[in-house]
PDB file of N, CA and C in Angstrom:
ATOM      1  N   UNK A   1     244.816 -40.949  16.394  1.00  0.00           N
ATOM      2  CA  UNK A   1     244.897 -41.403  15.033  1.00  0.00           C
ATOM      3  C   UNK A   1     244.357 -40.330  14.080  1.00  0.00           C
ATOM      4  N   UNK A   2     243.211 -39.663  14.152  1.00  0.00           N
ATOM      5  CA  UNK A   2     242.283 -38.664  13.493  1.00  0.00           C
ATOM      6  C   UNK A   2     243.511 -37.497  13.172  1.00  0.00           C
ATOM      7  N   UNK A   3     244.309 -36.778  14.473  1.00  0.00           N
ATOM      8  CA  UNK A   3     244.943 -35.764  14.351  1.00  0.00           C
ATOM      9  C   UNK A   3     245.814 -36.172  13.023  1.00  0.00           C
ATOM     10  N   UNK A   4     246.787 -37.385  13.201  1.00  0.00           N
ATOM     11  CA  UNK A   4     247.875 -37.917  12.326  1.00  0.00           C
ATOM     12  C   UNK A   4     247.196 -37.972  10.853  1.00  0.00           C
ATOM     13  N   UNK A   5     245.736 -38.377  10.305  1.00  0.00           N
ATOM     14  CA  UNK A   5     245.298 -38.491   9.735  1.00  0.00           C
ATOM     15  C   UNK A   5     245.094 -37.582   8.864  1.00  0.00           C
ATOM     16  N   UNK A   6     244.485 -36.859   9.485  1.00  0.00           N
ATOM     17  CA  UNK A   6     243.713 -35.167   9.256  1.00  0.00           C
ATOM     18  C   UNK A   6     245.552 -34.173   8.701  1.00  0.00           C
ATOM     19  N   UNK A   7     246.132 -34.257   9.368  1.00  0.00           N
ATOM     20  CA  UNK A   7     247.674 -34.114   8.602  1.00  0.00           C
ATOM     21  C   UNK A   7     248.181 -34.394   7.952  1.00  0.00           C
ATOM     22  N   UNK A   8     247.761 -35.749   6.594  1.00  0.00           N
ATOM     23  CA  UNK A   8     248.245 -36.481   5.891  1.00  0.00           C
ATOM     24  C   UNK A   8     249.229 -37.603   5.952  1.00  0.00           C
ATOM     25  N   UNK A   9     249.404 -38.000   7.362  1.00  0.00           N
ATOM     26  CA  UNK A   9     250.389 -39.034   7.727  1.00  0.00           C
ATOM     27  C   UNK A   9     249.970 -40.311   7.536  1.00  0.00           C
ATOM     28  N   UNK A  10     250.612 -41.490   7.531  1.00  0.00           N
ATOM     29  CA  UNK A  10     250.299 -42.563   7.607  1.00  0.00           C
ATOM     30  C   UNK A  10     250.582 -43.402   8.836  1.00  0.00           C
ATOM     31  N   UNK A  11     249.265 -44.038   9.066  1.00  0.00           N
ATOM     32  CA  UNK A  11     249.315 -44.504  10.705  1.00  0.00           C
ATOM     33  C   UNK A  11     249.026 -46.098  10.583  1.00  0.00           C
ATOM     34  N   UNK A  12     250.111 -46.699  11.092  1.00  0.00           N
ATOM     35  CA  UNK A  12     249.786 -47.773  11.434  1.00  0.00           C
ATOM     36  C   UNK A  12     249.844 -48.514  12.300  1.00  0.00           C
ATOM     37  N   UNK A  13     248.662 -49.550  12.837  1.00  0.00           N
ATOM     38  CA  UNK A  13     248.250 -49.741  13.949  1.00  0.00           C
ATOM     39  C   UNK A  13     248.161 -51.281  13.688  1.00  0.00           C
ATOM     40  N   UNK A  14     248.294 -52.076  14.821  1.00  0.00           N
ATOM     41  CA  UNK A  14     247.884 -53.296  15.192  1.00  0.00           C
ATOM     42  C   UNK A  14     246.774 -53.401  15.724  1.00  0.00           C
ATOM     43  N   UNK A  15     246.052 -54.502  15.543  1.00  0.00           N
ATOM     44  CA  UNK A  15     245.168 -55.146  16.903  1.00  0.00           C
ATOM     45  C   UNK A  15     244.235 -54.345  16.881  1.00  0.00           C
ATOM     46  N   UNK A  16     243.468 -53.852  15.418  1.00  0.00           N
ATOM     47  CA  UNK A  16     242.580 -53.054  14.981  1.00  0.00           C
ATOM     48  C   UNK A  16     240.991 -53.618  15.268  1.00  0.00           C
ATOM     49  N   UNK A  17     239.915 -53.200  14.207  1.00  0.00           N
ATOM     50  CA  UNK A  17     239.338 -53.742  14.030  1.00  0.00           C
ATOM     51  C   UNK A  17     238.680 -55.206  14.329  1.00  0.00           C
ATOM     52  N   UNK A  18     239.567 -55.943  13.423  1.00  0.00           N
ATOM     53  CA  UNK A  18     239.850 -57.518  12.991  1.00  0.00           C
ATOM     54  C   UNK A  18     239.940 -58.454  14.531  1.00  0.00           C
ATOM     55  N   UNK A  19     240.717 -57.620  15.373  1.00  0.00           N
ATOM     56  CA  UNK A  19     240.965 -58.157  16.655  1.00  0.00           C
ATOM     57  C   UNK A  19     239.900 -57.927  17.362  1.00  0.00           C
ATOM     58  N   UNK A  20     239.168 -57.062  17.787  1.00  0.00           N
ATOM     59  CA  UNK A  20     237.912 -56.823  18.540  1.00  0.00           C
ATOM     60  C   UNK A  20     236.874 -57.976  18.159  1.00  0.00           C
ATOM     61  N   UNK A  21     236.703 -57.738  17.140  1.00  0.00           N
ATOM     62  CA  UNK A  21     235.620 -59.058  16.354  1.00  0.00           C
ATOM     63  C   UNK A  21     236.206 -60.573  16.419  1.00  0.00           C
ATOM     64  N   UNK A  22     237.172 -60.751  16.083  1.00  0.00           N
ATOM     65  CA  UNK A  22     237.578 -61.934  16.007  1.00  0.00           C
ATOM     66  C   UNK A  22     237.771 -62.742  17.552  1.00  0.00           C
ATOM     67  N   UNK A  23     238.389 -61.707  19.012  1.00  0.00           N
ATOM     68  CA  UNK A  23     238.677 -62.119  19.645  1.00  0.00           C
ATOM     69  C   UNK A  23     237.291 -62.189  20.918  1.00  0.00           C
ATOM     70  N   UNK A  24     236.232 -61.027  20.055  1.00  0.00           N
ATOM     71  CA  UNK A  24     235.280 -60.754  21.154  1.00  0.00           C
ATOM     72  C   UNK A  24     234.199 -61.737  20.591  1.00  0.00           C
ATOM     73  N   UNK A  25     233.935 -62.349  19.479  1.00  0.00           N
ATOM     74  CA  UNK A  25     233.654 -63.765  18.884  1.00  0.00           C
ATOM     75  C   UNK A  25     233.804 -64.676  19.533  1.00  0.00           C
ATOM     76  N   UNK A  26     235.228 -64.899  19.298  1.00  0.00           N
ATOM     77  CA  UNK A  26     235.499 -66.373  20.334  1.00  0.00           C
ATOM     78  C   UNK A  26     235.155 -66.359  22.171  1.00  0.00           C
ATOM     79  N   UNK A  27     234.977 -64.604  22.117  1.00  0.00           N
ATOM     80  CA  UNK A  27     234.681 -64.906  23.679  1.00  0.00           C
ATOM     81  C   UNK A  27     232.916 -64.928  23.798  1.00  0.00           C
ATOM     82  N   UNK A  28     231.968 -65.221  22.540  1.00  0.00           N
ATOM     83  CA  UNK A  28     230.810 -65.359  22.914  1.00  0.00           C
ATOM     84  C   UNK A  28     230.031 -63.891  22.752  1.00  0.00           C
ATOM     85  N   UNK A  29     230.277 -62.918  22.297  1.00  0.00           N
ATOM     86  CA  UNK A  29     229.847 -61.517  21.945  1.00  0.00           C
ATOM     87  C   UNK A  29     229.175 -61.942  20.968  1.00  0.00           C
ATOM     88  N   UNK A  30     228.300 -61.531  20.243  1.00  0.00           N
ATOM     89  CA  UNK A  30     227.480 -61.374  18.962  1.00  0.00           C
ATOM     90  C   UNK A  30     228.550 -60.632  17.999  1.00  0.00           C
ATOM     91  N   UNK A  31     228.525 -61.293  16.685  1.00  0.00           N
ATOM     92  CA  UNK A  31     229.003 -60.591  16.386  1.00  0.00           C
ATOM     93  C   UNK A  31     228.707 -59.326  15.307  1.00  0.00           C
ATOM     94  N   UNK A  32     227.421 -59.691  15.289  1.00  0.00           N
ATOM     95  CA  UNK A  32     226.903 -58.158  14.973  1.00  0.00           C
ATOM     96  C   UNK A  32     227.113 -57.120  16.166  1.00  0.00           C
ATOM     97  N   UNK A  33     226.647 -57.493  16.999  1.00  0.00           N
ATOM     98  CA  UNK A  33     227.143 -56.459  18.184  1.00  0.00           C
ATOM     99  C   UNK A  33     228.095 -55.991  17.887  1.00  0.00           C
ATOM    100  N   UNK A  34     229.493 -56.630  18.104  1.00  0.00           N
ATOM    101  CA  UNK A  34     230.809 -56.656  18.309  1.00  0.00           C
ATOM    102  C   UNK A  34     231.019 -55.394  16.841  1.00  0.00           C
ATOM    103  N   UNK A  35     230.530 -55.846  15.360  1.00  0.00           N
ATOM    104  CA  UNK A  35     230.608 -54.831  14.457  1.00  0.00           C
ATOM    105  C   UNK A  35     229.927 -53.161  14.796  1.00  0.00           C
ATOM    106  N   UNK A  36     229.147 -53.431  15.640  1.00  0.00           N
ATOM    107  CA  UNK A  36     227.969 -52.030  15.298  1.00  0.00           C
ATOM    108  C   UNK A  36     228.718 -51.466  16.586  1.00  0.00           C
ATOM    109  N   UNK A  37     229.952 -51.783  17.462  1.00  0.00           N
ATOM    110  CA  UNK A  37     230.736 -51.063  18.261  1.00  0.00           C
ATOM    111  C   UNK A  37     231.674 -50.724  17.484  1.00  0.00           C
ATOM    112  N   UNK A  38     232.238 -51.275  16.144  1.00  0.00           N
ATOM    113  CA  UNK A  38     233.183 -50.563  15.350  1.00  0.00           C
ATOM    114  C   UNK A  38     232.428 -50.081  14.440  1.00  0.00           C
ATOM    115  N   UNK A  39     231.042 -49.687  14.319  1.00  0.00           N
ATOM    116  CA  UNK A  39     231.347 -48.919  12.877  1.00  0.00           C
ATOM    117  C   UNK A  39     231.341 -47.515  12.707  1.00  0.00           C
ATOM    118  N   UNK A  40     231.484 -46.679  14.093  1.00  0.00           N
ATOM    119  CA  UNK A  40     232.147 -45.690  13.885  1.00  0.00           C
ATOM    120  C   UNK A  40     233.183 -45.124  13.650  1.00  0.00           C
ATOM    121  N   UNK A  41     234.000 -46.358  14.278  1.00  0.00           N
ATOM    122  CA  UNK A  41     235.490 -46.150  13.970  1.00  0.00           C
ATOM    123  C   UNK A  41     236.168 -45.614  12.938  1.00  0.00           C
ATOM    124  N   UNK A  42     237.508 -45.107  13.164  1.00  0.00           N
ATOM    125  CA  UNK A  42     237.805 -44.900  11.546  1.00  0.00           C
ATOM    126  C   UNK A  42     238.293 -46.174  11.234  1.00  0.00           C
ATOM    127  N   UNK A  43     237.487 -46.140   9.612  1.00  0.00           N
ATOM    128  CA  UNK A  43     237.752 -47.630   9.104  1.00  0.00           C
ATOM    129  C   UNK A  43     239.264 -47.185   8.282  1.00  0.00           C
ATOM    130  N   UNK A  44     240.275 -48.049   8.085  1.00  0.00           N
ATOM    131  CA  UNK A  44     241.375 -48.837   7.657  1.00  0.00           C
ATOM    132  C   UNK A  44     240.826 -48.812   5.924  1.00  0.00           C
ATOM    133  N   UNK A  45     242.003 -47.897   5.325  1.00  0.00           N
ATOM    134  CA  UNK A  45     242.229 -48.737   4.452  1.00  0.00           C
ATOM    135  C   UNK A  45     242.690 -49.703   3.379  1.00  0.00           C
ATOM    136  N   UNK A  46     243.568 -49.878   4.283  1.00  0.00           N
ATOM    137  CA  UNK A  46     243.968 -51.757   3.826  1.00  0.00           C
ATOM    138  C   UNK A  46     244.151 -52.436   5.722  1.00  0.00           C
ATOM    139  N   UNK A  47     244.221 -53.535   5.280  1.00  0.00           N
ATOM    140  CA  UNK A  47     244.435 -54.154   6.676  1.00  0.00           C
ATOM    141  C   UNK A  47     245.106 -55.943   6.204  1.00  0.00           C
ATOM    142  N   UNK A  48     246.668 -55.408   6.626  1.00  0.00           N
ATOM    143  CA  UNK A  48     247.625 -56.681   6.844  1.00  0.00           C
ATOM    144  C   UNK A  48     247.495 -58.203   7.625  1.00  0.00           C
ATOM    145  N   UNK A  49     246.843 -59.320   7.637  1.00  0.00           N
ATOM    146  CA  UNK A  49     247.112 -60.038   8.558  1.00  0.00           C
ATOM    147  C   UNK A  49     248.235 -61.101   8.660  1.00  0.00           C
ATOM    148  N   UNK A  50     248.419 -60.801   9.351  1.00  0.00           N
ATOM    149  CA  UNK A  50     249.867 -61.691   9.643  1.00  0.00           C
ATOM    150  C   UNK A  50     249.569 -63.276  10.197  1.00  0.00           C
ATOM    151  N   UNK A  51     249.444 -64.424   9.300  1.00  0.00           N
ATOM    152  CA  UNK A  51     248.815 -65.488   9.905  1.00  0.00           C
ATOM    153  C   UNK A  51     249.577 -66.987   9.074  1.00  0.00           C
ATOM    154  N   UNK A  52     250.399 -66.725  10.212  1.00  0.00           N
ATOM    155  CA  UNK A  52     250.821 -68.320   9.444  1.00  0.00           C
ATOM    156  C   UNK A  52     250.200 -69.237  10.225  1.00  0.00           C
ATOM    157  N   UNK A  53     250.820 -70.669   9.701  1.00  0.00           N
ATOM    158  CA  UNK A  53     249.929 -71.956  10.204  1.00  0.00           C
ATOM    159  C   UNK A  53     249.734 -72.079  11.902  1.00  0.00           C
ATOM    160  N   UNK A  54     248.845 -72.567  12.096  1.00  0.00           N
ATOM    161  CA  UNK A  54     248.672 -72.428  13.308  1.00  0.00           C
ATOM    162  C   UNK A  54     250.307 -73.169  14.004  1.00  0.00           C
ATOM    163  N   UNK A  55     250.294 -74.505  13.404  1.00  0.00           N
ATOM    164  CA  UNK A  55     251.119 -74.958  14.354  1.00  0.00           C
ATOM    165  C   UNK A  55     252.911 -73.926  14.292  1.00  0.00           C
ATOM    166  N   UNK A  56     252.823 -73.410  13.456  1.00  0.00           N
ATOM    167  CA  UNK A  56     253.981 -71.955  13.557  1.00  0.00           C
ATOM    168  C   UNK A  56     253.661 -71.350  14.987  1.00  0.00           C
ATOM    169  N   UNK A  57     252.673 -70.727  15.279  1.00  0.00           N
ATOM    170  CA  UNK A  57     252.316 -69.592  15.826  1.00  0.00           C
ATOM    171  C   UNK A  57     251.855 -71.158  17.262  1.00  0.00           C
ATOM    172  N   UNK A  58     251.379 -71.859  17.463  1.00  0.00           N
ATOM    173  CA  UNK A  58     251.309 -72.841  18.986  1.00  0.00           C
ATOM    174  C   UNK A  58     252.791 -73.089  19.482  1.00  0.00           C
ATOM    175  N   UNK A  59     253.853 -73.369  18.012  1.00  0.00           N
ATOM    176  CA  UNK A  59     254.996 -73.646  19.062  1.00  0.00           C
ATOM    177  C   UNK A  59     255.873 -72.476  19.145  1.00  0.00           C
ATOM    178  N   UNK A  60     255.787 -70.993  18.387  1.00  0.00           N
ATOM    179  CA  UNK A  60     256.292 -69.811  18.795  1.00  0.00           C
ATOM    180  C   UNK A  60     256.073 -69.301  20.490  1.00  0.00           C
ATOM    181  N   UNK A  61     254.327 -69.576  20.737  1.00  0.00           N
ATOM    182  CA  UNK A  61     253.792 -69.800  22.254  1.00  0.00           C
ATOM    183  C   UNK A  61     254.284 -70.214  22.857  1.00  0.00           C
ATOM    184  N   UNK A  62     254.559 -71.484  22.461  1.00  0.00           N
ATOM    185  CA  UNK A  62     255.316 -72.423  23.833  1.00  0.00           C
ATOM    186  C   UNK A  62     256.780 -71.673  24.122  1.00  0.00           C
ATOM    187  N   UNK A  63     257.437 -71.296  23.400  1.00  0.00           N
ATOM    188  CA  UNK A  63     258.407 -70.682  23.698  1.00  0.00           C
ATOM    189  C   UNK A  63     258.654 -69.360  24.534  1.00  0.00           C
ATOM    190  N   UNK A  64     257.554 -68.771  24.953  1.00  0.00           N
ATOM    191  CA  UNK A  64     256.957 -67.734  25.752  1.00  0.00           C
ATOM    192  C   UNK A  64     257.453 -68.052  26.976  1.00  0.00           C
ATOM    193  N   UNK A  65     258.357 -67.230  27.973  1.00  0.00           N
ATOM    194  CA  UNK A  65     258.298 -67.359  29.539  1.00  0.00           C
ATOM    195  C   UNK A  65     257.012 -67.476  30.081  1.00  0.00           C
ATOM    196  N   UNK A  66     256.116 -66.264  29.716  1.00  0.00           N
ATOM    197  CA  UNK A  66     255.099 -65.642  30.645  1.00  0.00           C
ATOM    198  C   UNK A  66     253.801 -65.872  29.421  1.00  0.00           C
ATOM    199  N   UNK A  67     253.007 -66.428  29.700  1.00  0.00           N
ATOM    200  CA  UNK A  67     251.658 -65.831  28.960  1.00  0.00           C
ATOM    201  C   UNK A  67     250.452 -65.257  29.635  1.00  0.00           C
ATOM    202  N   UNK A  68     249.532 -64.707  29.076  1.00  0.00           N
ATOM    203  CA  UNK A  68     248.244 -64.212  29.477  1.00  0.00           C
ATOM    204  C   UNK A  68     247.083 -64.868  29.017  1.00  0.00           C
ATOM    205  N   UNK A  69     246.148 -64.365  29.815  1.00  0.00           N
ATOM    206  CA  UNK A  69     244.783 -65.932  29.750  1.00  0.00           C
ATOM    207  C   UNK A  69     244.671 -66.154  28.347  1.00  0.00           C
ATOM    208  N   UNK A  70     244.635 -65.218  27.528  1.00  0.00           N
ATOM    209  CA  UNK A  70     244.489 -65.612  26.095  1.00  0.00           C
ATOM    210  C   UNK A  70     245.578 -66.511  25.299  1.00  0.00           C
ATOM    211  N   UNK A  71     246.468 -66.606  26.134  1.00  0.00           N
ATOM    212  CA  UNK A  71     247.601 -67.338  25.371  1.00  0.00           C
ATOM    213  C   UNK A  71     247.307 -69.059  25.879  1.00  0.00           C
ATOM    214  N   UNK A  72     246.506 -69.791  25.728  1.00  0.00           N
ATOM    215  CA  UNK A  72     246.082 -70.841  25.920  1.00  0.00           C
ATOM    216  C   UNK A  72     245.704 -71.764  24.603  1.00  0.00           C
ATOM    217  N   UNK A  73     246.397 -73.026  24.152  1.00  0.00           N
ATOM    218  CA  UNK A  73     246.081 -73.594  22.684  1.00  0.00           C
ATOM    219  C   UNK A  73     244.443 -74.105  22.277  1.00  0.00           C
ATOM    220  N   UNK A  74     243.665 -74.656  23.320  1.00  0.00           N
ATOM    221  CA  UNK A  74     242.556 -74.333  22.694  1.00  0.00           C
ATOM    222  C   UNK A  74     241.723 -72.435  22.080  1.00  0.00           C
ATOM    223  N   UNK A  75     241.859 -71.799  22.757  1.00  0.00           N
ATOM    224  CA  UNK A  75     241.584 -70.403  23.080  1.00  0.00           C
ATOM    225  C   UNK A  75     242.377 -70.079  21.633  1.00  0.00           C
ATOM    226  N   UNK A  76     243.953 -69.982  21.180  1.00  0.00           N
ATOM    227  CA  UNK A  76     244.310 -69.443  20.144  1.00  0.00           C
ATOM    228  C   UNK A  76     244.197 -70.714  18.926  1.00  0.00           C
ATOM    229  N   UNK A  77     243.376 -71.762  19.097  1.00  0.00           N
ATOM    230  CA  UNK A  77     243.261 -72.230  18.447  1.00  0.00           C
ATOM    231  C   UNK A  77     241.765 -71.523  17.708  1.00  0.00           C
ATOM    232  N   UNK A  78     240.758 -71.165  18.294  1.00  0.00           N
ATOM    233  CA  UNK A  78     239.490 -70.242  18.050  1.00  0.00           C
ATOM    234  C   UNK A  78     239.755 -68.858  17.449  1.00  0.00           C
ATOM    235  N   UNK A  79     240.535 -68.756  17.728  1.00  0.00           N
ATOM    236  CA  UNK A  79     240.902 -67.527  17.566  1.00  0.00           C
ATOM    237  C   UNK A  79     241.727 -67.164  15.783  1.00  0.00           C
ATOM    238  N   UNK A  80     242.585 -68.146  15.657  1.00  0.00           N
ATOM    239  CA  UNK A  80     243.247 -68.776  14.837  1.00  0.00           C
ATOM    240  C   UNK A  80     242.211 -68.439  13.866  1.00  0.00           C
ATOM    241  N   UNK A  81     241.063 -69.642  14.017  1.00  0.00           N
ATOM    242  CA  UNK A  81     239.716 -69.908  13.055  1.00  0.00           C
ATOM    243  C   UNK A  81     239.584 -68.672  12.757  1.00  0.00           C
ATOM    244  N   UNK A  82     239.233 -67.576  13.824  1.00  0.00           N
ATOM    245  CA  UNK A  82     238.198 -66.559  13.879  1.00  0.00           C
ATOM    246  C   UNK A  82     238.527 -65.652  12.631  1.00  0.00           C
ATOM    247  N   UNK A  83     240.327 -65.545  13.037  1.00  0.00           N
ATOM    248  CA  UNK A  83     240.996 -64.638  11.632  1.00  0.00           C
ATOM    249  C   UNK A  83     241.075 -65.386  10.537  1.00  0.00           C
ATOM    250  N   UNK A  84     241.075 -66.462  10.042  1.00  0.00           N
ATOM    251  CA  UNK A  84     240.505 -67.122   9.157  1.00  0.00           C
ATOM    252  C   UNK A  84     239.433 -66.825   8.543  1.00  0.00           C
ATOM    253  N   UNK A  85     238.442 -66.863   9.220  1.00  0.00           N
ATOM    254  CA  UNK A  85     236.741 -66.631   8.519  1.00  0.00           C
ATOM    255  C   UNK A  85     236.914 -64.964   8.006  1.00  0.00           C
ATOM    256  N   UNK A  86     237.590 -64.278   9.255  1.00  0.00           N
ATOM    257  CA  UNK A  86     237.995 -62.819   9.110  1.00  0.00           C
ATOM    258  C   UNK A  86     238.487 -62.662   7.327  1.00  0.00           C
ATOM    259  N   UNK A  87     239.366 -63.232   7.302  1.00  0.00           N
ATOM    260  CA  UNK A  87     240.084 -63.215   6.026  1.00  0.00           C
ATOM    261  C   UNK A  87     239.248 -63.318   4.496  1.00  0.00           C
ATOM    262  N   UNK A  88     238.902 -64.227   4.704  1.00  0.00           N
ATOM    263  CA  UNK A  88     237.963 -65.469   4.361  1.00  0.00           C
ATOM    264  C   UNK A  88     236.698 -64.136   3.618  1.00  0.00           C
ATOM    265  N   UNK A  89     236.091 -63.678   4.689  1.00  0.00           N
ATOM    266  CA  UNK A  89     234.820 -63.144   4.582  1.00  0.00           C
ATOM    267  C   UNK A  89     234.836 -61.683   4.038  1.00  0.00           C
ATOM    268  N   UNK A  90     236.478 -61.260   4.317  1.00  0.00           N
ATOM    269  CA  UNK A  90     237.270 -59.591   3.287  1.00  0.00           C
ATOM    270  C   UNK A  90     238.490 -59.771   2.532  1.00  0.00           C
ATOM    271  N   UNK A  91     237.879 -60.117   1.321  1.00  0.00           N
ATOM    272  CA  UNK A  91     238.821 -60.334   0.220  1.00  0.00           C
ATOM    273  C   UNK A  91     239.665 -59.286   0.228  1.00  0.00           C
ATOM    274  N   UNK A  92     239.902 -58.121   0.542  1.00  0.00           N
ATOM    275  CA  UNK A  92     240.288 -56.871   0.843  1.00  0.00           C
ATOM    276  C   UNK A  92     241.424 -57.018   1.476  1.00  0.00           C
ATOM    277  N   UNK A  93     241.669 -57.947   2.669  1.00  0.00           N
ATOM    278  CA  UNK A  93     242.886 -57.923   3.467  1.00  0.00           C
ATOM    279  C   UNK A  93     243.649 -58.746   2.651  1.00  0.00           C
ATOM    280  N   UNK A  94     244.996 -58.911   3.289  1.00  0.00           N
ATOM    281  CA  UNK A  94     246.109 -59.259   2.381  1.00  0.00           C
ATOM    282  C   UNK A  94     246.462 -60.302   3.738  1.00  0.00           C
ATOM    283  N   UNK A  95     246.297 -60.845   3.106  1.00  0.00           N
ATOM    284  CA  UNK A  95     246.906 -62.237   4.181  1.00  0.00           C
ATOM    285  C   UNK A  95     248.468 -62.281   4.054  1.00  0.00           C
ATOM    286  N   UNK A  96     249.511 -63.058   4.731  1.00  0.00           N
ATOM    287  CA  UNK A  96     250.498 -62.991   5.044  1.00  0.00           C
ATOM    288  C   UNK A  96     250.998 -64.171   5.567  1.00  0.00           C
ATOM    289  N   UNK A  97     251.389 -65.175   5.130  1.00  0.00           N
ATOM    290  CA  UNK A  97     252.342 -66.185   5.848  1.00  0.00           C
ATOM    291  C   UNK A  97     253.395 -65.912   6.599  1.00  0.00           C
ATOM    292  N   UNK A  98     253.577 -65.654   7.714  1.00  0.00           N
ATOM    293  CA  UNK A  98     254.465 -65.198   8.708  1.00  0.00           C
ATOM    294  C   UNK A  98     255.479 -66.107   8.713  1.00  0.00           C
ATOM    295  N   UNK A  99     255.195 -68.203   8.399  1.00  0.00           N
ATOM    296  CA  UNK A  99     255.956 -68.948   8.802  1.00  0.00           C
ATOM    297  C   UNK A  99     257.449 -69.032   8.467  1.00  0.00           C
ATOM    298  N   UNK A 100     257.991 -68.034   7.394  1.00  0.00           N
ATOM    299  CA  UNK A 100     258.702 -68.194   6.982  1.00  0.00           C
ATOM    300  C   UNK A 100     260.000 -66.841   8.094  1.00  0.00           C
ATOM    301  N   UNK A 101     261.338 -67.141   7.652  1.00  0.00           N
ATOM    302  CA  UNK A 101     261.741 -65.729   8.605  1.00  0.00           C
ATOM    303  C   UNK A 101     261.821 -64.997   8.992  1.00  0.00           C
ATOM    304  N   UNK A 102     261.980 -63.864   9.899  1.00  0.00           N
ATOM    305  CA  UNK A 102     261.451 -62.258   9.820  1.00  0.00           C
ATOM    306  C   UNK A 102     261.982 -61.807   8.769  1.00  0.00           C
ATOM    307  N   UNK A 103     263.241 -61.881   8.134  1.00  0.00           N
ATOM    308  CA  UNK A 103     263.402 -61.186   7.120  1.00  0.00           C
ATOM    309  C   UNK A 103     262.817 -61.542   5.817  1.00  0.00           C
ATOM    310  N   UNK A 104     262.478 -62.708   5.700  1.00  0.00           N
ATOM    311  CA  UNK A 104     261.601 -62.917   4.211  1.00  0.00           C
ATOM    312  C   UNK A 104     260.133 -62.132   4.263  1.00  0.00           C
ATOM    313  N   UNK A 105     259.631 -62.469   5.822  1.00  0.00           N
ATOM    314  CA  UNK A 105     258.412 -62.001   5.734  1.00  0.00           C
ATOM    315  C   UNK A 105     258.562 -60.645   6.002  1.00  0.00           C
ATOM    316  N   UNK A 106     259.195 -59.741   6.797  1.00  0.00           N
ATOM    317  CA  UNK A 106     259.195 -58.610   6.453  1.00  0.00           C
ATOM    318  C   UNK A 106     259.885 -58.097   5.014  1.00  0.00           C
ATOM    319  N   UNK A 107     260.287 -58.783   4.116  1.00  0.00           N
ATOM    320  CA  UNK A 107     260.194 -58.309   2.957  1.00  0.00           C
ATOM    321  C   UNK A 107     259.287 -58.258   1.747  1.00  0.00           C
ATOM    322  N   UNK A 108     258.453 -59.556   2.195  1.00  0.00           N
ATOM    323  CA  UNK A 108     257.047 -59.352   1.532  1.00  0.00           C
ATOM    324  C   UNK A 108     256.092 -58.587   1.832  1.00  0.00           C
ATOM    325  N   UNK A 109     256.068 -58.138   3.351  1.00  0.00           N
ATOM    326  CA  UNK A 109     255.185 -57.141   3.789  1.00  0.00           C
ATOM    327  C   UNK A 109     255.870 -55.292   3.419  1.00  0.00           C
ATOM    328  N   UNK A 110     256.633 -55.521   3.286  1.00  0.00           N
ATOM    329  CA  UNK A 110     257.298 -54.224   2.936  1.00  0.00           C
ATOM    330  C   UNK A 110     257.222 -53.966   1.153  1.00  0.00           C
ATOM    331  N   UNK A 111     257.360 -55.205   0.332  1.00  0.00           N
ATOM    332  CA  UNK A 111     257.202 -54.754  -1.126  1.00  0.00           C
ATOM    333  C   UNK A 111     255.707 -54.407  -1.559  1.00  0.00           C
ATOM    334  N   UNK A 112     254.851 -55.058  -0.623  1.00  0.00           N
ATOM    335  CA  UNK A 112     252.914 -55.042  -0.895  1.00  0.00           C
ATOM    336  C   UNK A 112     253.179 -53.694  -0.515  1.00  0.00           C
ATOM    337  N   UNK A 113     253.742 -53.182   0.976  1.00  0.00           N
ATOM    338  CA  UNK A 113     253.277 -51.684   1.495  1.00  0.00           C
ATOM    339  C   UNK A 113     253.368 -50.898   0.542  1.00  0.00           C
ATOM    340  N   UNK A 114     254.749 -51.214  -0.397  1.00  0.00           N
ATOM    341  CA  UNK A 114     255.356 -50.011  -1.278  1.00  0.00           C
ATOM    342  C   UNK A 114     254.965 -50.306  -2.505  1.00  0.00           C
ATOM    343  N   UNK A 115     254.426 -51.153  -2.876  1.00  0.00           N
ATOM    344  CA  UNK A 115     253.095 -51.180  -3.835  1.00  0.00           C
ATOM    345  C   UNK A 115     252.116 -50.090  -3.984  1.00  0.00           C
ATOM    346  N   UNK A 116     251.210 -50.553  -2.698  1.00  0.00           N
ATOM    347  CA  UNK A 116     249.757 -49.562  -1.930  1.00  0.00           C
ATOM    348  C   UNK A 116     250.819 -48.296  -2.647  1.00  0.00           C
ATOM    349  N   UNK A 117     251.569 -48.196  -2.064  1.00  0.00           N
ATOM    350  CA  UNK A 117     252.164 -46.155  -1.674  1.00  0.00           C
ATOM    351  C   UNK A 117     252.820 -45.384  -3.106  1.00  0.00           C
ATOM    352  N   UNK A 118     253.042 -46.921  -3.983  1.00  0.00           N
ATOM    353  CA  UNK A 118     253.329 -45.985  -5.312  1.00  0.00           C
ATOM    354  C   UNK A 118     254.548 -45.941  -5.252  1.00  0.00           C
TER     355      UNK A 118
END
C-alpha cells in the first residue's frame, strides 16, 4: 500500500481498519487493544461502509452455498451492531445503504467518490 501511496496513486482496500476492531470486538478482544494494534497503520482517509439493514445482508447469507464460521446469524448479527457503533462513533465515514441494487448503490458510491476527487 505505502509503495502505491508514496507514488501518488489511489488505493483502495476493503476489510480495513473498521473490520479488525469491529470483528475482533465481537470476538471478545479489548478494544483498546484491538486499536493500539492499528495505530500504526496507515490510517485511511475516508472510509466507505457499506451497511444495509441487517435483514438485507441475513437473507443475502442464506443464499450462500458455502459459508465460514463467521457467517453465522447470531455472530453477523454482533457484528452488524459492531459497524454500527463503528459508524456511530466516526462521523467521518460515509455510511451506505447497500439495500437497494448494485447499480443504484454503486452509483451513489461512485458520485460521493467523485465528489472526494474533485
Amino acid at each position: 500500500m505505502k509503495p502505491a501511496l508514496d507514488a501518488g496513486k489511489i488505493v483502495i482496500c476493503d476489510r480495513y481498519i473498521p473490520s479488525t476492531l469491529v470483528y475482533g470486538e465481537v470476538q471478545n478482544f479489548g478494544l483498546e487493544w484491538l486499536k493500539s494494534l492499528n495505530k500504526n497503520f496507515i490510517q485511511p482517509d475516508c472510509t466507505f461502509l457499506l451497511l444495509p439493514p441487517f435483514s438485507v445482508g441475513a437473507k443475502r447469507l442464506e443464499r450462500r452455498k458455502t459459508r465460514d464460521l463467521f457467517e453465522v446469524e447470531q455472530f453477523q448479527q454482533k457484528v452488524y451492531e459492531g459497524y454500527a457503533r463503528y459508524a456511530k462513533a466516526h462521523p467521518e465515514v460515509r455510511v451506505f445503504d447497500t439495500s437497494k441494487s448494485t447499480d443504484a448503490s454503486e452509483e451513489e458510491i461512485w458520485e460521493a467518490l467523485k465528489g472526494m476527487l474533485g
